[in-house]
Protein backbone atom coordinates (compact mmCIF):
# COMPACT_ATOMS: atom_id res chain seq x y z
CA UNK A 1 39.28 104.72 130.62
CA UNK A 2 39.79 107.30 133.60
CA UNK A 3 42.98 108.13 134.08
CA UNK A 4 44.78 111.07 136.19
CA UNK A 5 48.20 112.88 135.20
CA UNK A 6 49.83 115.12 137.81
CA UNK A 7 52.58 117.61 136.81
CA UNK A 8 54.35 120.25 138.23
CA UNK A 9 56.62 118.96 140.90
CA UNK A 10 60.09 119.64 141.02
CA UNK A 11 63.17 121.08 143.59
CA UNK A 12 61.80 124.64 145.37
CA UNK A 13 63.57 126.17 148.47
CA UNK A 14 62.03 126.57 151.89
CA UNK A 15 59.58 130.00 151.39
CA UNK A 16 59.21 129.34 147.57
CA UNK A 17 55.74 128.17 145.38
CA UNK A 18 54.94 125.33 143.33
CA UNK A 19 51.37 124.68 141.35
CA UNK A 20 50.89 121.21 141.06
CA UNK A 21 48.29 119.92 138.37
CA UNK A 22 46.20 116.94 137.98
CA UNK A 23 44.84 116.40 134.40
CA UNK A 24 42.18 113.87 134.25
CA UNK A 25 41.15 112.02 131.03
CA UNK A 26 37.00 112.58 131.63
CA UNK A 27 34.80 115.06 132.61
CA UNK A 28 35.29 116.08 136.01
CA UNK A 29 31.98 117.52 136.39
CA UNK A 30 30.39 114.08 138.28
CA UNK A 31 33.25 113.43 140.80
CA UNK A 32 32.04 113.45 144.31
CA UNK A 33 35.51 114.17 145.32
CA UNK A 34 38.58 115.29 144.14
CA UNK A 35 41.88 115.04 146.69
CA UNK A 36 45.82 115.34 146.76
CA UNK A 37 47.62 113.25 149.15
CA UNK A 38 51.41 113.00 149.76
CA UNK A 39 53.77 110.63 150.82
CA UNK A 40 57.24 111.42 152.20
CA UNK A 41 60.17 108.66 152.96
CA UNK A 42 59.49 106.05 155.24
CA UNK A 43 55.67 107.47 156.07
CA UNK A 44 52.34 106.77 155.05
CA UNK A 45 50.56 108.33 152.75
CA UNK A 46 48.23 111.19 154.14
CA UNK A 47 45.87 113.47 152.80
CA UNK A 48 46.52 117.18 151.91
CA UNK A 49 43.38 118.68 150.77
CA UNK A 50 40.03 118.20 149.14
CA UNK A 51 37.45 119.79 146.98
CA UNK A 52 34.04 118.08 146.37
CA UNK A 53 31.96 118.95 143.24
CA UNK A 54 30.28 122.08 144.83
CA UNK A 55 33.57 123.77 145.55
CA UNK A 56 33.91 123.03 149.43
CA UNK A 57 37.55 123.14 150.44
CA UNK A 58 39.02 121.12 153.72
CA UNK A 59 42.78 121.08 154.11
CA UNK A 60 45.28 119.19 156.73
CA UNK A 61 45.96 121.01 159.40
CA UNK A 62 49.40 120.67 158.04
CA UNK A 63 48.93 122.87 155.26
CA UNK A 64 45.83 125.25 156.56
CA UNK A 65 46.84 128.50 154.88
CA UNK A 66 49.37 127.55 152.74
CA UNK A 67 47.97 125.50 150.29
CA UNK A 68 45.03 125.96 147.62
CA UNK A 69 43.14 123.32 146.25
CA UNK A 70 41.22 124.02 142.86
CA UNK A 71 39.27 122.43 140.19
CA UNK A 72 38.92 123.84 136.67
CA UNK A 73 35.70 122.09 135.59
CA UNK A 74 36.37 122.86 131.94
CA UNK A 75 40.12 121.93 131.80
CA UNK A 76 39.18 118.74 133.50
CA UNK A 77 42.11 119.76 135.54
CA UNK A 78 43.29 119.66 139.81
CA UNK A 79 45.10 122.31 141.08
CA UNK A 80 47.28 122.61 144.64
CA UNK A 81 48.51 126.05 144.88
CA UNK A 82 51.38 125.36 147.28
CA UNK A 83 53.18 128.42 149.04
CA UNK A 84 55.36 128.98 152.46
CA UNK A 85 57.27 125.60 151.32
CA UNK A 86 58.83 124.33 153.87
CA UNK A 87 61.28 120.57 154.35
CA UNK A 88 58.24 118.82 155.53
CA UNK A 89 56.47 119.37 152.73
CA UNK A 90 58.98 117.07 150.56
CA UNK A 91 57.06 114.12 149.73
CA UNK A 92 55.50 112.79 146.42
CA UNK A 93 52.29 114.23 145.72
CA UNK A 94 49.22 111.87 144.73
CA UNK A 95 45.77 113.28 142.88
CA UNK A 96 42.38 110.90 143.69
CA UNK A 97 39.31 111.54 142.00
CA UNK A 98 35.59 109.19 142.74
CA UNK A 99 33.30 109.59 140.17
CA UNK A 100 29.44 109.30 140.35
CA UNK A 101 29.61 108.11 137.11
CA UNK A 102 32.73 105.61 137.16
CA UNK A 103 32.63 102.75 139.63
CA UNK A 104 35.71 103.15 141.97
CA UNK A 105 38.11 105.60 142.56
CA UNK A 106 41.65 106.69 140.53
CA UNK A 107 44.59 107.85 141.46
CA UNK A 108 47.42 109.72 139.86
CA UNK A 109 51.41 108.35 139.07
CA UNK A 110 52.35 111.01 141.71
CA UNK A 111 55.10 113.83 141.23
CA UNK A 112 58.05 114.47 143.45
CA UNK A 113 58.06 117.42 145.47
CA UNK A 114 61.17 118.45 146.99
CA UNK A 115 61.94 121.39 149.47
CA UNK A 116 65.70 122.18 150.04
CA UNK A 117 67.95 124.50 150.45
């Protein structure tokens, strides 16, 4: 059964770093895709970043330059590297993986990112 666990969230102020983690219970090696999405209060969800399976990056203009999305093949883990916090980054943060090998795609519980002062 596929299943993703994301960890690291938490209360940060504005100009602080968090490293949020995505642990997934497969291989990772055969995803197409692997994503993090957030959603803050009263929006829709959007999408933050992505990595596909050959390491190619794309981020939300949003985030361009402050966030880093990573995959550690081995740890069958997701990374976002998240620094420059600021307010508007509050929101709880989603992982989504699709496999080649799994029909459909998964996503995480979420965790709760909060930037405040």
């Amino acid at each position: 059964q596929v299943q993703l666990v994301e960890s690291g969230g938490g209360l940060v102020q504005p100009g602080g770093s968090l490293r949020l983690s995505c642990a997934a219970s497969v291989n990772i090696v055969n995803t197409n895709t692997m994503r993090w999405y957030r959603q803050a209060p009263g929006k829709e969800r959007e999408w933050v970043a992505t990595v596909t399976s050959g390491g190619i990056t794309t981020y939300a203009n949003s985030v361009k330059g402050r966030f880093t999305i990573s995959r550690d093949n081995a740890k069958k883990t997701l990374y976002l590297q998240m620094d420059s916090l600021k307010p508007e980054d509050t929101a709880v943060y989603y992982c989504f993986a699709d496999w080649r090998t799994y029909p459909g795609s998964y996503w995480g519980q979420g965790t709760q990112v909060t930037v405040s002062s």
